[in-house]
Protein backbone atom coordinates (compact mmCIF):
# COMPACT_ATOMS: atom_id res chain seq x y z
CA UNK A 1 -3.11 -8.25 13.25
CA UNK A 2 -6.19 -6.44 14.78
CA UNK A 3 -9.45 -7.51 13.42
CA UNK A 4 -10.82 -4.58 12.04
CA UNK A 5 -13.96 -6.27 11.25
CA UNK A 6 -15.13 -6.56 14.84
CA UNK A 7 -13.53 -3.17 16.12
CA UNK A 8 -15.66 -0.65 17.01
CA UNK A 9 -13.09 2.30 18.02
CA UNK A 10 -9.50 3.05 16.64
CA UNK A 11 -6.75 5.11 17.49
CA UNK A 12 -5.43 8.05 15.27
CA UNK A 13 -2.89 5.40 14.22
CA UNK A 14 -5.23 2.18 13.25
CA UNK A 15 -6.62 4.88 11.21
CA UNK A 16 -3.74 6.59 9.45
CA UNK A 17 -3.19 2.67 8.23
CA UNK A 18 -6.62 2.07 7.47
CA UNK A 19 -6.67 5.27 4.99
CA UNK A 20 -3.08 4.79 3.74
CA UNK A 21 -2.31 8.42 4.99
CA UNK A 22 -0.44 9.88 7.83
CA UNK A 23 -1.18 9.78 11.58
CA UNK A 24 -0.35 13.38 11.43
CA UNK A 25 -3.35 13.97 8.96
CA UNK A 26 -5.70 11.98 10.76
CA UNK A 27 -4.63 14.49 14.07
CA UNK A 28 -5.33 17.18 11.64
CA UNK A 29 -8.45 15.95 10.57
CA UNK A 30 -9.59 14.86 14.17
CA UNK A 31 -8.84 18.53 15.16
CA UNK A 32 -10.71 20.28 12.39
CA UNK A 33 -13.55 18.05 12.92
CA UNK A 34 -13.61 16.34 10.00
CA UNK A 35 -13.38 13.15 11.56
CA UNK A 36 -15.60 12.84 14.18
CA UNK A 37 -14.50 11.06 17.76
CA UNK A 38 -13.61 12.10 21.25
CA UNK A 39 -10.39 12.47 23.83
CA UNK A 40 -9.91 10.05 26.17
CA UNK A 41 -10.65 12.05 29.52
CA UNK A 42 -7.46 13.50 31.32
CA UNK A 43 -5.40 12.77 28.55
CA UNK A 44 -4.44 14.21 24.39
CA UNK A 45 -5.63 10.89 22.70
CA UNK A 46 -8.29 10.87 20.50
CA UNK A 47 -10.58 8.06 19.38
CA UNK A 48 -12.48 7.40 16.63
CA UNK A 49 -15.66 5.13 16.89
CA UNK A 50 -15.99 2.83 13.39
CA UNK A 51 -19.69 4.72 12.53
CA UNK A 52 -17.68 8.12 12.45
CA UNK A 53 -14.96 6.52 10.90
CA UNK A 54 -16.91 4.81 8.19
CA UNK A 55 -18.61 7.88 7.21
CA UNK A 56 -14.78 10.06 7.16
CA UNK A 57 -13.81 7.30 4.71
CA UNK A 58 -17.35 7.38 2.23
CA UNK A 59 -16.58 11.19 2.57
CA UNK A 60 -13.25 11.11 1.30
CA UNK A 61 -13.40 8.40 -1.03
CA UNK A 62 -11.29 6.18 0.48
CA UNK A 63 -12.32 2.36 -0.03
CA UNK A 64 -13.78 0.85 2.18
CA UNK A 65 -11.79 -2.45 1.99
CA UNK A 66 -9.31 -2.32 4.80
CA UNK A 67 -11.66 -1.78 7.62
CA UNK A 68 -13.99 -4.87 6.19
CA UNK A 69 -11.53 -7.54 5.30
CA UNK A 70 -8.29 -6.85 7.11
CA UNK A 71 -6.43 -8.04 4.46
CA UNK A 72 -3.14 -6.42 2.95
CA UNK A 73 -3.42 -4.57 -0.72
CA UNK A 74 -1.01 -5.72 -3.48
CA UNK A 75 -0.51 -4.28 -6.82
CA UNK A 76 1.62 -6.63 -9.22
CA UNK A 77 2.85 -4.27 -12.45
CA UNK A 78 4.66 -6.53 -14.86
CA UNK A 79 4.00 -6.89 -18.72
CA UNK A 80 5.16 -10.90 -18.33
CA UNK A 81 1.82 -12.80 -17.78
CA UNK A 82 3.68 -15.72 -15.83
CA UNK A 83 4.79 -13.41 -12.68
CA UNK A 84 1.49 -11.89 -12.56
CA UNK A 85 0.01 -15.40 -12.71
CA UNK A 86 2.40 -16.57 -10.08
CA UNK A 87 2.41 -13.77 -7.68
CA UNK A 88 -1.78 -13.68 -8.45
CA UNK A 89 -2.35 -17.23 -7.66
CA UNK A 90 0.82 -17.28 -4.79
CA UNK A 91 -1.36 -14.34 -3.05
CA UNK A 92 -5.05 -15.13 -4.02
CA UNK A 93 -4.42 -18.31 -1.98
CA UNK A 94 -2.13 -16.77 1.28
CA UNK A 95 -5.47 -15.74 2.47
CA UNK A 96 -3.84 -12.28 4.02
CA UNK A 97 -3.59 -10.50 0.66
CA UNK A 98 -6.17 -8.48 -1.95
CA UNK A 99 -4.17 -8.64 -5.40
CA UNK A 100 -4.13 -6.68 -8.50
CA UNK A 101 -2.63 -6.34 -11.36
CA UNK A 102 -1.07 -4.04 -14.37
CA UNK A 103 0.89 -4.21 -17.53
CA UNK A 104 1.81 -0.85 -18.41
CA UNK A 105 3.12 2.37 -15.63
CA UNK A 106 -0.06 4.17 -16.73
CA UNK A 107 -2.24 1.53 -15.35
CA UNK A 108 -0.23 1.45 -12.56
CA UNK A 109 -0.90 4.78 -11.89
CA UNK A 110 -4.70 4.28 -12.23
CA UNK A 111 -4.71 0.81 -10.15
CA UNK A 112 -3.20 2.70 -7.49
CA UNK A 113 -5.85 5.74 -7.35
CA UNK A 114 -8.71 3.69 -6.92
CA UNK A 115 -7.13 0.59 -4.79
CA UNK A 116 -4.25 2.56 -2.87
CA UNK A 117 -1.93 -0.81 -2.08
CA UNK A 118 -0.14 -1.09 0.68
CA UNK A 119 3.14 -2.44 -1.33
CA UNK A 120 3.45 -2.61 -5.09
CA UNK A 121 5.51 -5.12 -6.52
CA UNK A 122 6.78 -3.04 -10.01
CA UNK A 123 8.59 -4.32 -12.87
CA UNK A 124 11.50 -1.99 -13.86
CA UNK A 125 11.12 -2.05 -17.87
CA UNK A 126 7.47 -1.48 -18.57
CA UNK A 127 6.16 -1.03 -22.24
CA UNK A 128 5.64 2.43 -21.84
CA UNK A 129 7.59 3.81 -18.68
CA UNK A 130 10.41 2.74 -16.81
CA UNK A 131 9.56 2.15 -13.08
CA UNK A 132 11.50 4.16 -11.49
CA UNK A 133 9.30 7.10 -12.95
CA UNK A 134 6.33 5.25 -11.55
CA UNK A 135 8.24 4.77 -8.60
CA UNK A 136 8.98 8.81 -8.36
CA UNK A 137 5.47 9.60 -9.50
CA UNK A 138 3.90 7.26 -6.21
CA UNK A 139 6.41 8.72 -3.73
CA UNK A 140 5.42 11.95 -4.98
CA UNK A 141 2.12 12.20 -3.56
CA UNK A 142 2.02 12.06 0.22
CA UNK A 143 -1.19 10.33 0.36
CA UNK A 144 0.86 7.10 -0.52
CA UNK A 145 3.53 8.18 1.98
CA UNK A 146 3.43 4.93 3.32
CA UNK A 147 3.56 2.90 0.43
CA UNK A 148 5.47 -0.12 0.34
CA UNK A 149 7.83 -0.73 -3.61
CA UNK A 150 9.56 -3.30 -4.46
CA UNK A 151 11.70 -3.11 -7.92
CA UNK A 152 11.88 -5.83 -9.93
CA UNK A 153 13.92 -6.64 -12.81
CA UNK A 154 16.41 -8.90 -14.85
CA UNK A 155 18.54 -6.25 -16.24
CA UNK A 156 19.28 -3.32 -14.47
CA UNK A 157 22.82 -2.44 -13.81
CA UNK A 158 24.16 -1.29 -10.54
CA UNK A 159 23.73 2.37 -11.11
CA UNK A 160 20.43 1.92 -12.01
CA UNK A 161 19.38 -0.18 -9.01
CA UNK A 162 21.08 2.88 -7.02
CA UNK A 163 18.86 5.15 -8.65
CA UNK A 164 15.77 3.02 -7.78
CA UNK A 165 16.57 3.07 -4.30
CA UNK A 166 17.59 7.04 -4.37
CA UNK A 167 13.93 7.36 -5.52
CA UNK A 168 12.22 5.50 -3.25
CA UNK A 169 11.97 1.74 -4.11
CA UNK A 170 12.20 0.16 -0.53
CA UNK A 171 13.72 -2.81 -2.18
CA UNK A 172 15.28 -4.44 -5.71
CA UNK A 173 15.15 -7.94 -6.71
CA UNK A 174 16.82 -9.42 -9.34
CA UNK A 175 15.06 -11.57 -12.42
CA UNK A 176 14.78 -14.49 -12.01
CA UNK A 177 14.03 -14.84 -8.45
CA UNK A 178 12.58 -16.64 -5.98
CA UNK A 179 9.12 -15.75 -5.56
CA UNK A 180 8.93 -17.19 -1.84
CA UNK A 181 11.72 -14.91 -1.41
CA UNK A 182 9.87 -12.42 -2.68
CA UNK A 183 7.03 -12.86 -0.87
CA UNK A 184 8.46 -13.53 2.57
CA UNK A 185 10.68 -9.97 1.85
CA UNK A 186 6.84 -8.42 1.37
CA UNK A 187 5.36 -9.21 4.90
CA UNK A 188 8.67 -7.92 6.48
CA UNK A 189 7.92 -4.34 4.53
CA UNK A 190 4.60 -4.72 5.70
CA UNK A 191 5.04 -6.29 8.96
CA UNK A 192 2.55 -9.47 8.18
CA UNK A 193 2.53 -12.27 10.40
């Protein structure tokens, strides 16, 4: 993975992942001049040097994160303390991911306003909400188009798990499980090394 630390000019695409939206909006943006950058002479690619790019981002309120440490967002919704424990401490120490965590779907949906993760890891029966109307409520909002989900859960039957994956879970995994499993399924989604 790129360094984006040291980088001091992106592509339209380095910065559609960067700010979790689409390259298509970042085009958009580029061409309205709202992101400032240049075309590569004699041809339609645009670059975006990391001063212009930092400023876009403080502009927009997107964090800042991403471009600093490089490392991968994770948000961990589960009301059981000992997966968010394991998947917190399993993480904290890969050295490639930026955990956090909720108990309930509206904390979810507030952990992923202000952190935008690049894969959330969501428990199917929440206190409050079932997750597959968290799940419907993230894939409704394009700026999270790209949004990685994995469902998890010990008790959903198979209609259900068809339903999670008719509305947008990228992937279901069944309670117990293994959470190296789990994990090595997450850098696939996200295309980790």
């Amino acid at each position: 993975m790129t360094n984006n630390r040291t980088k001091q000019v992106f592509t339209t695409g380095e910065v559609a992942r960067i700010c979790k939206v689409s390259q298509q909006t970042v085009i958009r943006c580029f061409d309205k001049g709202q992101l400032k950058g240049f075309r590569v002479p004699g041809s339609r690619f645009r670059r975006i040097p990391r001063d212009r790019l930092v400023a876009f981002m403080r502009e927009n309120g997107i964090p800042l994160d991403q471009l600093e440490s490089g490392k991968r967002r994770v948000l961990v919704v589960d009301d059981d303390e000992q997966i968010i424990d394991m998947f917190t401490d399993l993480l904290g120490k890969d050295g490639r991911f930026e955990v956090r965590t909720a108990v309930t779907g509206y904390e979810a949906g507030i952990v992923t306003e202000q952190f935008r993760p690049d894969i959330v890891l969501l428990d199917f029966k929440l206190p409050d909400i079932n997750g597959n109307a968290v799940c419907r409520t993230i894939r409704a909002n394009p700026v999270y188009e790209h949004m990685k989900i994995i469902m998890m859960s010990g008790v959903a039957d198979p209609d259900e798990i068809e339903e999670l994956l008719q509305v947008g879970a990228d992937e279901f995994v069944r309670k117990p499980f293994d959470i190296k499993s789990v994990i090595e399924r997450m850098t696939e989604l996200l295309k980790v090394a």
